[in-house]
C-alpha atoms as a PDB file:
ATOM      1  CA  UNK A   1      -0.909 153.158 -38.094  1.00  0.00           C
ATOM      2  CA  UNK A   2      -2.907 156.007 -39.204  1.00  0.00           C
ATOM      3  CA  UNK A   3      -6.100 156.726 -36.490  1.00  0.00           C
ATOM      4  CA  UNK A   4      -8.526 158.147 -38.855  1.00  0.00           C
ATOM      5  CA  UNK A   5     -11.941 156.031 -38.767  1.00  0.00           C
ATOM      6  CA  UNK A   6     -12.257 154.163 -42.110  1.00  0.00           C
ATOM      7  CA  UNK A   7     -15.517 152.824 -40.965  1.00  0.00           C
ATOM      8  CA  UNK A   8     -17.950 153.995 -38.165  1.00  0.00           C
ATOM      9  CA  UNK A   9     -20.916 152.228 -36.658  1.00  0.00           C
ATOM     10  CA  UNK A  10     -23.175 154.748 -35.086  1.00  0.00           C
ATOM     11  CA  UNK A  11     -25.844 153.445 -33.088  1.00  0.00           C
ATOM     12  CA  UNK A  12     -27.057 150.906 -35.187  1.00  0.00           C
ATOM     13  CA  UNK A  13     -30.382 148.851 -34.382  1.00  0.00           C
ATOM     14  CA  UNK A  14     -32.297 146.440 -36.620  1.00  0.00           C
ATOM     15  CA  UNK A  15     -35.261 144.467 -36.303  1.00  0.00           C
ATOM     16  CA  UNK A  16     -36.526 141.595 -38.403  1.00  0.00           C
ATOM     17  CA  UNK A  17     -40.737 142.484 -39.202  1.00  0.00           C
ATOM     18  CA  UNK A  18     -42.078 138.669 -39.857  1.00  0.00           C
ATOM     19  CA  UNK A  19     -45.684 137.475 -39.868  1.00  0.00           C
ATOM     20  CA  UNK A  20     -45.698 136.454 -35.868  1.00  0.00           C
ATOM     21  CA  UNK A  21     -43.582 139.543 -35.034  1.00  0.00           C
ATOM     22  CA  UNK A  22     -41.116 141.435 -34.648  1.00  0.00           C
ATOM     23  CA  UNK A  23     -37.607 140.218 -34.103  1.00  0.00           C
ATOM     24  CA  UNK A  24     -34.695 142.372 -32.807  1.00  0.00           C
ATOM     25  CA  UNK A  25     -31.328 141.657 -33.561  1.00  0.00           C
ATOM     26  CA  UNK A  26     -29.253 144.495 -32.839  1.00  0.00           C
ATOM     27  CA  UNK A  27     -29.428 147.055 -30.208  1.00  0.00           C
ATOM     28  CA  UNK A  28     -27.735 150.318 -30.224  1.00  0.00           C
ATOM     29  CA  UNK A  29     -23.839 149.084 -31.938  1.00  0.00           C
ATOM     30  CA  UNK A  30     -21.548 151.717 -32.525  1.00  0.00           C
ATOM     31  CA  UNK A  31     -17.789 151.655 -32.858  1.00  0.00           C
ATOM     32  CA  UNK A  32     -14.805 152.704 -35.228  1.00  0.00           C
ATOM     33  CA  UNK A  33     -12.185 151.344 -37.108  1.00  0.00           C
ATOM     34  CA  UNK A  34      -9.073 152.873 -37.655  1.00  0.00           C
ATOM     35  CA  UNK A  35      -7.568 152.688 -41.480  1.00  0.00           C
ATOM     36  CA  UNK A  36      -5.498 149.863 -41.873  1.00  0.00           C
ATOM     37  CA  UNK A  37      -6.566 147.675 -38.678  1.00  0.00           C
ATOM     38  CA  UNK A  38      -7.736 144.608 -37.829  1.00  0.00           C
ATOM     39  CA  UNK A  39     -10.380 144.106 -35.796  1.00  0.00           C
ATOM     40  CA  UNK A  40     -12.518 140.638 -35.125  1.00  0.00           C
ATOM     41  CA  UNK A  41     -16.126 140.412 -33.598  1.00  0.00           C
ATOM     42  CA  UNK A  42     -16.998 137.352 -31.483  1.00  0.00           C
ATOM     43  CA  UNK A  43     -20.197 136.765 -29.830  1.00  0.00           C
ATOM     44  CA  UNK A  44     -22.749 133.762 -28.906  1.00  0.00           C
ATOM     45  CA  UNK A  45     -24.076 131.955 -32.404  1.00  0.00           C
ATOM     46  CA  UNK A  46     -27.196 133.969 -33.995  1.00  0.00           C
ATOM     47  CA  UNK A  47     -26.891 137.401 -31.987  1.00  0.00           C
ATOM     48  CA  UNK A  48     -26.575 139.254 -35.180  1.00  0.00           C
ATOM     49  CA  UNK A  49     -23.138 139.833 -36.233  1.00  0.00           C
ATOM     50  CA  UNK A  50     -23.836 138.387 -39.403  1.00  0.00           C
ATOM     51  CA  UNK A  51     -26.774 140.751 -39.905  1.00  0.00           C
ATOM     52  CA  UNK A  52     -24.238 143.456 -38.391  1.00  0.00           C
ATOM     53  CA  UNK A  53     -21.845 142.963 -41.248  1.00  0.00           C
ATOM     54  CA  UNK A  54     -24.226 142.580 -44.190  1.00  0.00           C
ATOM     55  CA  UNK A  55     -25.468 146.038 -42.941  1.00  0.00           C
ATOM     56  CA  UNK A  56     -21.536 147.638 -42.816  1.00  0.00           C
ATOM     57  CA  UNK A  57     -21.725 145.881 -46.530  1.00  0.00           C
ATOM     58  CA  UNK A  58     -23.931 148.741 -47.487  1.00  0.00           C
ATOM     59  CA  UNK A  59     -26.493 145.095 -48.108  1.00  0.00           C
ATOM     60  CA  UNK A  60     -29.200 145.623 -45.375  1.00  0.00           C
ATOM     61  CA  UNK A  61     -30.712 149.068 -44.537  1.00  0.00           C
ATOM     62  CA  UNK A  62     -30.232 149.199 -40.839  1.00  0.00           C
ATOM     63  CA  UNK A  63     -33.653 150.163 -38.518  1.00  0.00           C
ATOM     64  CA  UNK A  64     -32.040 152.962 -36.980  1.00  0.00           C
ATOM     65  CA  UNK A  65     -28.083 154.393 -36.939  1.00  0.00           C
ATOM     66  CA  UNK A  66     -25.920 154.710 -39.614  1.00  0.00           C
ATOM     67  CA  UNK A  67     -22.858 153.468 -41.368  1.00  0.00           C
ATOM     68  CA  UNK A  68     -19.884 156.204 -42.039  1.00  0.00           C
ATOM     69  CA  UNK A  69     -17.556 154.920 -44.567  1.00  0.00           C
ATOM     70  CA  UNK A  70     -14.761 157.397 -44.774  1.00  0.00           C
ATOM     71  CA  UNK A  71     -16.819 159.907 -42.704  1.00  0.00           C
ATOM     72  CA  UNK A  72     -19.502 159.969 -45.529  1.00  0.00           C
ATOM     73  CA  UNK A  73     -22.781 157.904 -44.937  1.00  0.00           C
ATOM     74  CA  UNK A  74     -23.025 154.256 -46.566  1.00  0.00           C
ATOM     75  CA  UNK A  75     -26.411 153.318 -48.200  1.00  0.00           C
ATOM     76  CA  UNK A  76     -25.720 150.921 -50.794  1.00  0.00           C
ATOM     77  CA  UNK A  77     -23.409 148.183 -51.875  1.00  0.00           C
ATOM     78  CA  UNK A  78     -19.958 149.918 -53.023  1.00  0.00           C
ATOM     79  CA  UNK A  79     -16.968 148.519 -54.275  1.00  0.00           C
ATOM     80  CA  UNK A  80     -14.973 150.523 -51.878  1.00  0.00           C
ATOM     81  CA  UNK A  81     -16.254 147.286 -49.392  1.00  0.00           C
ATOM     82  CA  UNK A  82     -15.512 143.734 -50.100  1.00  0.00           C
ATOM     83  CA  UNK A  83     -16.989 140.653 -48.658  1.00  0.00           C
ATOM     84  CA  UNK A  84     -16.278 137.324 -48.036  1.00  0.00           C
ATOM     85  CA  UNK A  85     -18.746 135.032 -46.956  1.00  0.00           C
ATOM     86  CA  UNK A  86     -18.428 131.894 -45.322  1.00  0.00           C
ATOM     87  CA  UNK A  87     -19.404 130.282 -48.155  1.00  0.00           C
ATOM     88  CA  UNK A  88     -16.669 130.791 -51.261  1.00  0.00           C
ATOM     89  CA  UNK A  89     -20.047 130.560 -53.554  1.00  0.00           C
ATOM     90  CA  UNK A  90     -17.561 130.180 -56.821  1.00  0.00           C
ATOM     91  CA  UNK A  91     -19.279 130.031 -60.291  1.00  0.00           C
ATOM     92  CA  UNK A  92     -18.649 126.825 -60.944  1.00  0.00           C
ATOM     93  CA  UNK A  93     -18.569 126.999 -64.741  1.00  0.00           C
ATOM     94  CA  UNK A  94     -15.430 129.839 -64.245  1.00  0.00           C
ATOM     95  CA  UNK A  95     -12.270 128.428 -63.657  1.00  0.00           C
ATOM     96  CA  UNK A  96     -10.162 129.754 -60.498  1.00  0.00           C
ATOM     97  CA  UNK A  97      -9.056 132.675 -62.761  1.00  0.00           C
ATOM     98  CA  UNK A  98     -12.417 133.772 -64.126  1.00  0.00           C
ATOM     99  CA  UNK A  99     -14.137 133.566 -60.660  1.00  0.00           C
ATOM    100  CA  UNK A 100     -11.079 135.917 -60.049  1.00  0.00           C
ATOM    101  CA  UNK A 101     -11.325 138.118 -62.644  1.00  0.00           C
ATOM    102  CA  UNK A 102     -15.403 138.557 -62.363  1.00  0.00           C
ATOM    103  CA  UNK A 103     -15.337 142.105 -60.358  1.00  0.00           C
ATOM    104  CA  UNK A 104     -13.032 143.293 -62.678  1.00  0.00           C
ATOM    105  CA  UNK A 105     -14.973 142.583 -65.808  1.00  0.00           C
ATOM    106  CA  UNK A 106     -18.230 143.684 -64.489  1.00  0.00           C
ATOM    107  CA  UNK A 107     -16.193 146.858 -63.924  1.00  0.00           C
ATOM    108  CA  UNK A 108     -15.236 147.346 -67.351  1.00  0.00           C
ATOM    109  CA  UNK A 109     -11.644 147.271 -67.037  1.00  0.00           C
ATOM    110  CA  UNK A 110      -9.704 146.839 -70.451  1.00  0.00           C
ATOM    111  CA  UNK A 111      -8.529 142.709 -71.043  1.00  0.00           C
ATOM    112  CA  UNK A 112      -4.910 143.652 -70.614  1.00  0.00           C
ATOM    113  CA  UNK A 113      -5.400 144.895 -66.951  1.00  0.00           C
ATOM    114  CA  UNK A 114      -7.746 142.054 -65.902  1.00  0.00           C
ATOM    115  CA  UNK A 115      -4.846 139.721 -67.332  1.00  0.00           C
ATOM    116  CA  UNK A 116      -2.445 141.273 -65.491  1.00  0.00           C
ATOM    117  CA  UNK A 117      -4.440 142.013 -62.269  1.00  0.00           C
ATOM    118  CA  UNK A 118      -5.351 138.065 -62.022  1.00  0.00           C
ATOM    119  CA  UNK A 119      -2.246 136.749 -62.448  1.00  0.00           C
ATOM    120  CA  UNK A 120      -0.833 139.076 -59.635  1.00  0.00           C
ATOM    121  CA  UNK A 121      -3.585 137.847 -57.778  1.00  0.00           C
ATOM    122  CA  UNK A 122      -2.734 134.085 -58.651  1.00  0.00           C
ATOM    123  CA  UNK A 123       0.061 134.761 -57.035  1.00  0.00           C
ATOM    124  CA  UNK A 124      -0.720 136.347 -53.891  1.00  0.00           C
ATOM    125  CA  UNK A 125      -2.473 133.817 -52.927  1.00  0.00           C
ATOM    126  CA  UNK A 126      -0.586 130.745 -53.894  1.00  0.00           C
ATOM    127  CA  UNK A 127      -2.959 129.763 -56.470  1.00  0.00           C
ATOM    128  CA  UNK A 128      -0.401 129.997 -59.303  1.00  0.00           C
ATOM    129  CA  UNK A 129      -0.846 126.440 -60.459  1.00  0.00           C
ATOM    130  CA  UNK A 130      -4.688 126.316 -60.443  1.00  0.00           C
ATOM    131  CA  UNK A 131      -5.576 129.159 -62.725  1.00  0.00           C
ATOM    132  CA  UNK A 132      -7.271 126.950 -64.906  1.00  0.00           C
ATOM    133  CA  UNK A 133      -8.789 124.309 -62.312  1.00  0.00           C
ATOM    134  CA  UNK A 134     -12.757 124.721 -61.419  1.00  0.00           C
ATOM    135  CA  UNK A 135     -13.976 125.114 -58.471  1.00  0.00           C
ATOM    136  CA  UNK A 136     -15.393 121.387 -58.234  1.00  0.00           C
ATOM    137  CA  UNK A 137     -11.604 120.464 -58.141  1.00  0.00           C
ATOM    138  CA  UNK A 138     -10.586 122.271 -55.198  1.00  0.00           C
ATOM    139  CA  UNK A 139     -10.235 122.146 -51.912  1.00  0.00           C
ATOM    140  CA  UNK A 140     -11.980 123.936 -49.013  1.00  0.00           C
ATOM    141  CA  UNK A 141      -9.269 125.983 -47.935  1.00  0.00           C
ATOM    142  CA  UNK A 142      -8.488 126.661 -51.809  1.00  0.00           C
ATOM    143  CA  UNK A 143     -11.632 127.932 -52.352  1.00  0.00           C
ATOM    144  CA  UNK A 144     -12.227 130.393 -49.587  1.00  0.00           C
ATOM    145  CA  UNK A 145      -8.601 131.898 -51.237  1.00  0.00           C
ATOM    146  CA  UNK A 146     -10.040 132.336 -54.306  1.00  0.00           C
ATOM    147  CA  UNK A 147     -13.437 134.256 -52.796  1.00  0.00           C
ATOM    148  CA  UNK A 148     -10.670 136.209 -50.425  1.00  0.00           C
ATOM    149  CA  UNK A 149      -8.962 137.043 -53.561  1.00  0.00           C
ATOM    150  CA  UNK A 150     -12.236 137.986 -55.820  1.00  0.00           C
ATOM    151  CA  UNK A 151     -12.376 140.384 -53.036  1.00  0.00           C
ATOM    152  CA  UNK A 152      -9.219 141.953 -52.850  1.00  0.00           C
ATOM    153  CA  UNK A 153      -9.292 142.201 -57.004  1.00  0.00           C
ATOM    154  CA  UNK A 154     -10.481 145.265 -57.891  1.00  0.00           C
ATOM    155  CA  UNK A 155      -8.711 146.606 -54.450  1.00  0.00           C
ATOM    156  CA  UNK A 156     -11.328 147.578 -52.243  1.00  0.00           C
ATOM    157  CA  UNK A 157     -10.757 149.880 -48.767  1.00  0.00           C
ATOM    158  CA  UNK A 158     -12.432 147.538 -46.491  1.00  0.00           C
ATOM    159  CA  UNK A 159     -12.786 143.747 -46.384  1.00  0.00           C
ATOM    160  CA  UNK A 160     -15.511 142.201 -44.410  1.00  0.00           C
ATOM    161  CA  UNK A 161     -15.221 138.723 -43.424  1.00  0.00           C
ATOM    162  CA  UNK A 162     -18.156 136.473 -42.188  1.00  0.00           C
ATOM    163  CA  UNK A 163     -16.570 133.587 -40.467  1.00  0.00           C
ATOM    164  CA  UNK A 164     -14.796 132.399 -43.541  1.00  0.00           C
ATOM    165  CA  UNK A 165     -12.909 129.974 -42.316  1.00  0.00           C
ATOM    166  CA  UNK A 166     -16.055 128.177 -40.208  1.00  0.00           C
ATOM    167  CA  UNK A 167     -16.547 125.376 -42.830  1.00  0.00           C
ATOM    168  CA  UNK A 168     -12.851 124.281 -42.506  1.00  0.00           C
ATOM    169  CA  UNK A 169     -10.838 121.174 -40.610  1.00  0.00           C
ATOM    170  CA  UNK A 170      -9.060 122.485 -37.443  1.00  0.00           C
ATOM    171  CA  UNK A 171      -5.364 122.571 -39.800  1.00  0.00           C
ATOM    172  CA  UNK A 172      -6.854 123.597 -42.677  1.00  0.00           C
ATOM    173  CA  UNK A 173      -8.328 126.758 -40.544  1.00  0.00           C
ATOM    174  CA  UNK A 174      -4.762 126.664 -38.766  1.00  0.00           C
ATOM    175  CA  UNK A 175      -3.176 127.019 -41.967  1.00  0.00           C
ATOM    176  CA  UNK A 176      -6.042 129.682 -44.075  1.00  0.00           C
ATOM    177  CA  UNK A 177      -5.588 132.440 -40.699  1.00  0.00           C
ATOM    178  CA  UNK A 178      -1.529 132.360 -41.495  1.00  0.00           C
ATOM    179  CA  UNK A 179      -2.406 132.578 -45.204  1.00  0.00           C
ATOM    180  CA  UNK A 180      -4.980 135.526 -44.251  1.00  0.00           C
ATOM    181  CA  UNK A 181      -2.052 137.626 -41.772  1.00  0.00           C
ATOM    182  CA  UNK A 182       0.007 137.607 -44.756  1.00  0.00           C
ATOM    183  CA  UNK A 183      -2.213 138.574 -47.503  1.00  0.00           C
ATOM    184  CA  UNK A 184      -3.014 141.477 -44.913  1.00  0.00           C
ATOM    185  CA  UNK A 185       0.473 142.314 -44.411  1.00  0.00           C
ATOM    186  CA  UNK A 186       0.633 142.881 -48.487  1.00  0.00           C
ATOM    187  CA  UNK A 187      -2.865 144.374 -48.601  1.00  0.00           C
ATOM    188  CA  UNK A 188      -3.614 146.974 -45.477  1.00  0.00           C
ATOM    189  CA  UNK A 189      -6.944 146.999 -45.929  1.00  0.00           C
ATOM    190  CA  UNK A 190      -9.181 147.671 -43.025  1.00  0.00           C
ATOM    191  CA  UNK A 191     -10.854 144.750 -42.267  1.00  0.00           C
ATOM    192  CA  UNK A 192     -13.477 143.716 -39.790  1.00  0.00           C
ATOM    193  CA  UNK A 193     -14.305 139.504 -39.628  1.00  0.00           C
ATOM    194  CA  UNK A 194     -16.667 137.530 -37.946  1.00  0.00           C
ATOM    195  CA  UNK A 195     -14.960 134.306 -36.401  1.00  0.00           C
ATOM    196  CA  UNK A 196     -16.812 131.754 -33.263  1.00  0.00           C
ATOM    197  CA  UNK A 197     -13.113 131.065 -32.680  1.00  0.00           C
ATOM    198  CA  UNK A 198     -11.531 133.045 -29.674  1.00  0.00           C
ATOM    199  CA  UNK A 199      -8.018 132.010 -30.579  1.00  0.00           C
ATOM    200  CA  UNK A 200      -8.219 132.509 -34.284  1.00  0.00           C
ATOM    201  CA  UNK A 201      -9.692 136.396 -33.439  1.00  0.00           C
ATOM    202  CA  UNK A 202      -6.728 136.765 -31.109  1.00  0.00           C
ATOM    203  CA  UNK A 203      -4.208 135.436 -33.192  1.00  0.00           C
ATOM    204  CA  UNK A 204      -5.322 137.817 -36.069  1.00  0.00           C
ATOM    205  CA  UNK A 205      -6.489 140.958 -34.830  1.00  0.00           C
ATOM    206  CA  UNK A 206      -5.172 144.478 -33.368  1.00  0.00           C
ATOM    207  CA  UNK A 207      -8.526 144.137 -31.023  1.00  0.00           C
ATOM    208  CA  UNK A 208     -11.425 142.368 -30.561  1.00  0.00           C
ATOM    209  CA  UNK A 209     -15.075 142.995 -30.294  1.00  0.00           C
ATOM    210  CA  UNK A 210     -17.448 140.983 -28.327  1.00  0.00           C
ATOM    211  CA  UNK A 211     -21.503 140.985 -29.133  1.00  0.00           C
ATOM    212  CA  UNK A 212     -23.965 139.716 -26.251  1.00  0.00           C
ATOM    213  CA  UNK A 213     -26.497 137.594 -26.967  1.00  0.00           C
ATOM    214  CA  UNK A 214     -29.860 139.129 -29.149  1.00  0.00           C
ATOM    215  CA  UNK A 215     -30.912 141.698 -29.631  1.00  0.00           C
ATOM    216  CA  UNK A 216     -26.769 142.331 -29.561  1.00  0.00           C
ATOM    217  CA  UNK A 217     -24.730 144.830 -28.276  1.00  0.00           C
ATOM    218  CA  UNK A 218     -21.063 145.393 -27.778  1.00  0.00           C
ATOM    219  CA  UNK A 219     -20.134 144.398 -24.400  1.00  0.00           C
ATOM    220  CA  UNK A 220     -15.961 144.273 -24.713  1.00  0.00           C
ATOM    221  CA  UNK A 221     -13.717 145.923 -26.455  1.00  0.00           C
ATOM    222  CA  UNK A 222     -10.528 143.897 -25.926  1.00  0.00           C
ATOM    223  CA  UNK A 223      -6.712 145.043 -27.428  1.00  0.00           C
ATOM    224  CA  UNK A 224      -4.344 142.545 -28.428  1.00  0.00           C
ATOM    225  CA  UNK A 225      -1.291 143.891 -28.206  1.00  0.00           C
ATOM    226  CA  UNK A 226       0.933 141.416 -30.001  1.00  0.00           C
ATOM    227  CA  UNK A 227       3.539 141.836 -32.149  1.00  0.00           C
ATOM    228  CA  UNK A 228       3.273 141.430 -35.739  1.00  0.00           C
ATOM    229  CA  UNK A 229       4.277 139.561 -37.793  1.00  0.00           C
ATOM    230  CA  UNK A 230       3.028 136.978 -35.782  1.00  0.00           C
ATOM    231  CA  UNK A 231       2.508 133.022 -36.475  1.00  0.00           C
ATOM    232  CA  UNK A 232       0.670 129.551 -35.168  1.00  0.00           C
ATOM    233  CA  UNK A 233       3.882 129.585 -32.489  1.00  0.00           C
ATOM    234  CA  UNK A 234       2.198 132.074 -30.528  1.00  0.00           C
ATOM    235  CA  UNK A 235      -1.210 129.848 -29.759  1.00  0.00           C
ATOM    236  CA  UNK A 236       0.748 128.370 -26.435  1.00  0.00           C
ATOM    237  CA  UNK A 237       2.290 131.902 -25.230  1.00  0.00           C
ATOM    238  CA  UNK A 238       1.307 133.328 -21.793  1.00  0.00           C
ATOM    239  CA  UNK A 239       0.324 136.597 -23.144  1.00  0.00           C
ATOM    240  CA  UNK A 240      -1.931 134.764 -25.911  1.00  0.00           C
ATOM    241  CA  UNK A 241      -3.480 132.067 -23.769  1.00  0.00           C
ATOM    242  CA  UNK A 242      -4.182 135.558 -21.468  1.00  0.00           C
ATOM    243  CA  UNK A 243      -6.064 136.877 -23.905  1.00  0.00           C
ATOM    244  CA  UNK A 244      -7.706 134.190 -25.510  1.00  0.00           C
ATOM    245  CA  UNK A 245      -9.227 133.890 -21.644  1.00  0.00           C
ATOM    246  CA  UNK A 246     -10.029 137.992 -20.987  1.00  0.00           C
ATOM    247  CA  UNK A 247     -12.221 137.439 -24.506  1.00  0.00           C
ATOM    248  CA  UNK A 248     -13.819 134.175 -23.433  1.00  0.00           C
ATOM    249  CA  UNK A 249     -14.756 135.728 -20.034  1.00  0.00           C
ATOM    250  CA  UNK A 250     -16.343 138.657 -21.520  1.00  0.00           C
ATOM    251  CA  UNK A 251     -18.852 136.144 -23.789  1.00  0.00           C
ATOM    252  CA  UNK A 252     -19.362 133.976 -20.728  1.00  0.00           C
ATOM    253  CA  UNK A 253     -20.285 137.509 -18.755  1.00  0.00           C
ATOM    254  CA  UNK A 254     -22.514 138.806 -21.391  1.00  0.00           C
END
């Protein structure tokens, strides 16, 4: 894996101004992620890793820090960074392949490429047969592919993830993070996601990152050093179950 830093938090604060004061959420974050990895970010509900990521989205100016994409500083929205929310928030008068193909006609590519690029993306994420189905139609787990794949479509550098799965049964969520590992094995993109669920981040990432309550800051950085390709068999190994329990003592210490 190459080490260069595809994305760099450098002491990043933020504070909400509202009518009966101020509210901080963040407190001096800063870390790095390396091209190509995956990296998950845990932490107690509503200390700010939401309002973390829409900030790395180039989506909310931060109070103080900055955000280094590629070593150069990140102001604005770019399509370099995609992001999945945890709702799928689907047009619902597109079918599966329009909501698809969106980012790429807003872009101005020519017909023959968006054709082309869709149906490849159909087909990376198993949504072959629903090309023409609307999102009122679909399931869930179906719809948070599509919004994973709008993301991926016009092949961005770095995906950001905000607990996409969270709406999902316990299977269904089983099923979406093996979907996810292998959609990542075909895409190395540098991705960073938000998930309240220790095993899922353990299962999926190259390390973890663990927030403390508000105003947040990064109290753990934890490795995983599984092997990949890895699968659901591994939620009941010692190593796993060991690490699943070094993250969950680092939130309860926080």
């Amino acid at each position: 894996m190459i080490s260069t830093a595809m994305l760099a938090a450098e002491h990043i604060t933020h504070i909400y101004r509202t009518p009966d004061g101020d509210v901080p959420a963040l407190d001096d974050v800063s870390f790095r992620l390396a091209r190509e990895s995956f990296t998950c970010l845990v932490g107690p509900s509503g200390c700010g890793k939401s309002t973390l990521l829409r900030i790395l989205a180039g989506l909310l100016t931060p109070t103080g820090g900055r955000v280094l994409l590629d070593g150069q500083p990140l102001t604005r929205a770019q399509r370099r960074v995609g992001i999945v929310f945890q709702k799928a928030n689907l047009m619902p008068w597109r079918t599966v392949a329009g909501n698809l193909s969106l980012p790429l006609e807003l872009a101005g590519l020519p017909p023959a490429e968006r054709v082309e690029r869709t149906r490849a993306m159909l087909e990376l994420t198993g949504l072959e047969g629903f090309a023409g189905a609307y999102p009122a139609a679909l399931s869930g787990g179906m719809a948070q592919r599509v919004a994973i794949g709008r993301a991926l479509i016009h092949d961005p550098e770095v995906l950001l993830l905000d607990e996409p799965f969270g709406s999902l049964d316990a299977l269904t969520r089983e099923q979406m993070s093996e979907e996810l590992l292998r959609i990542w094995a075909h895409h190395r993109k540098t991705v960073l996601m938000v998930t309240h669920s220790i095993s899922e981040a353990v299962l999926l990432a190259d390390r973890v990152l663990v927030m403390g309550p508000r105003p947040a800051r990064l109290v753990a950085d934890v490795p995983i050093p599984l092997q990949r390709p890895r699968s659901l068999e591994l939620l009941h190994q010692p190593d796993f179950v060991a690490l699943t329990e070094r993250v969950r003592r680092a939130i309860r210490l926080a």
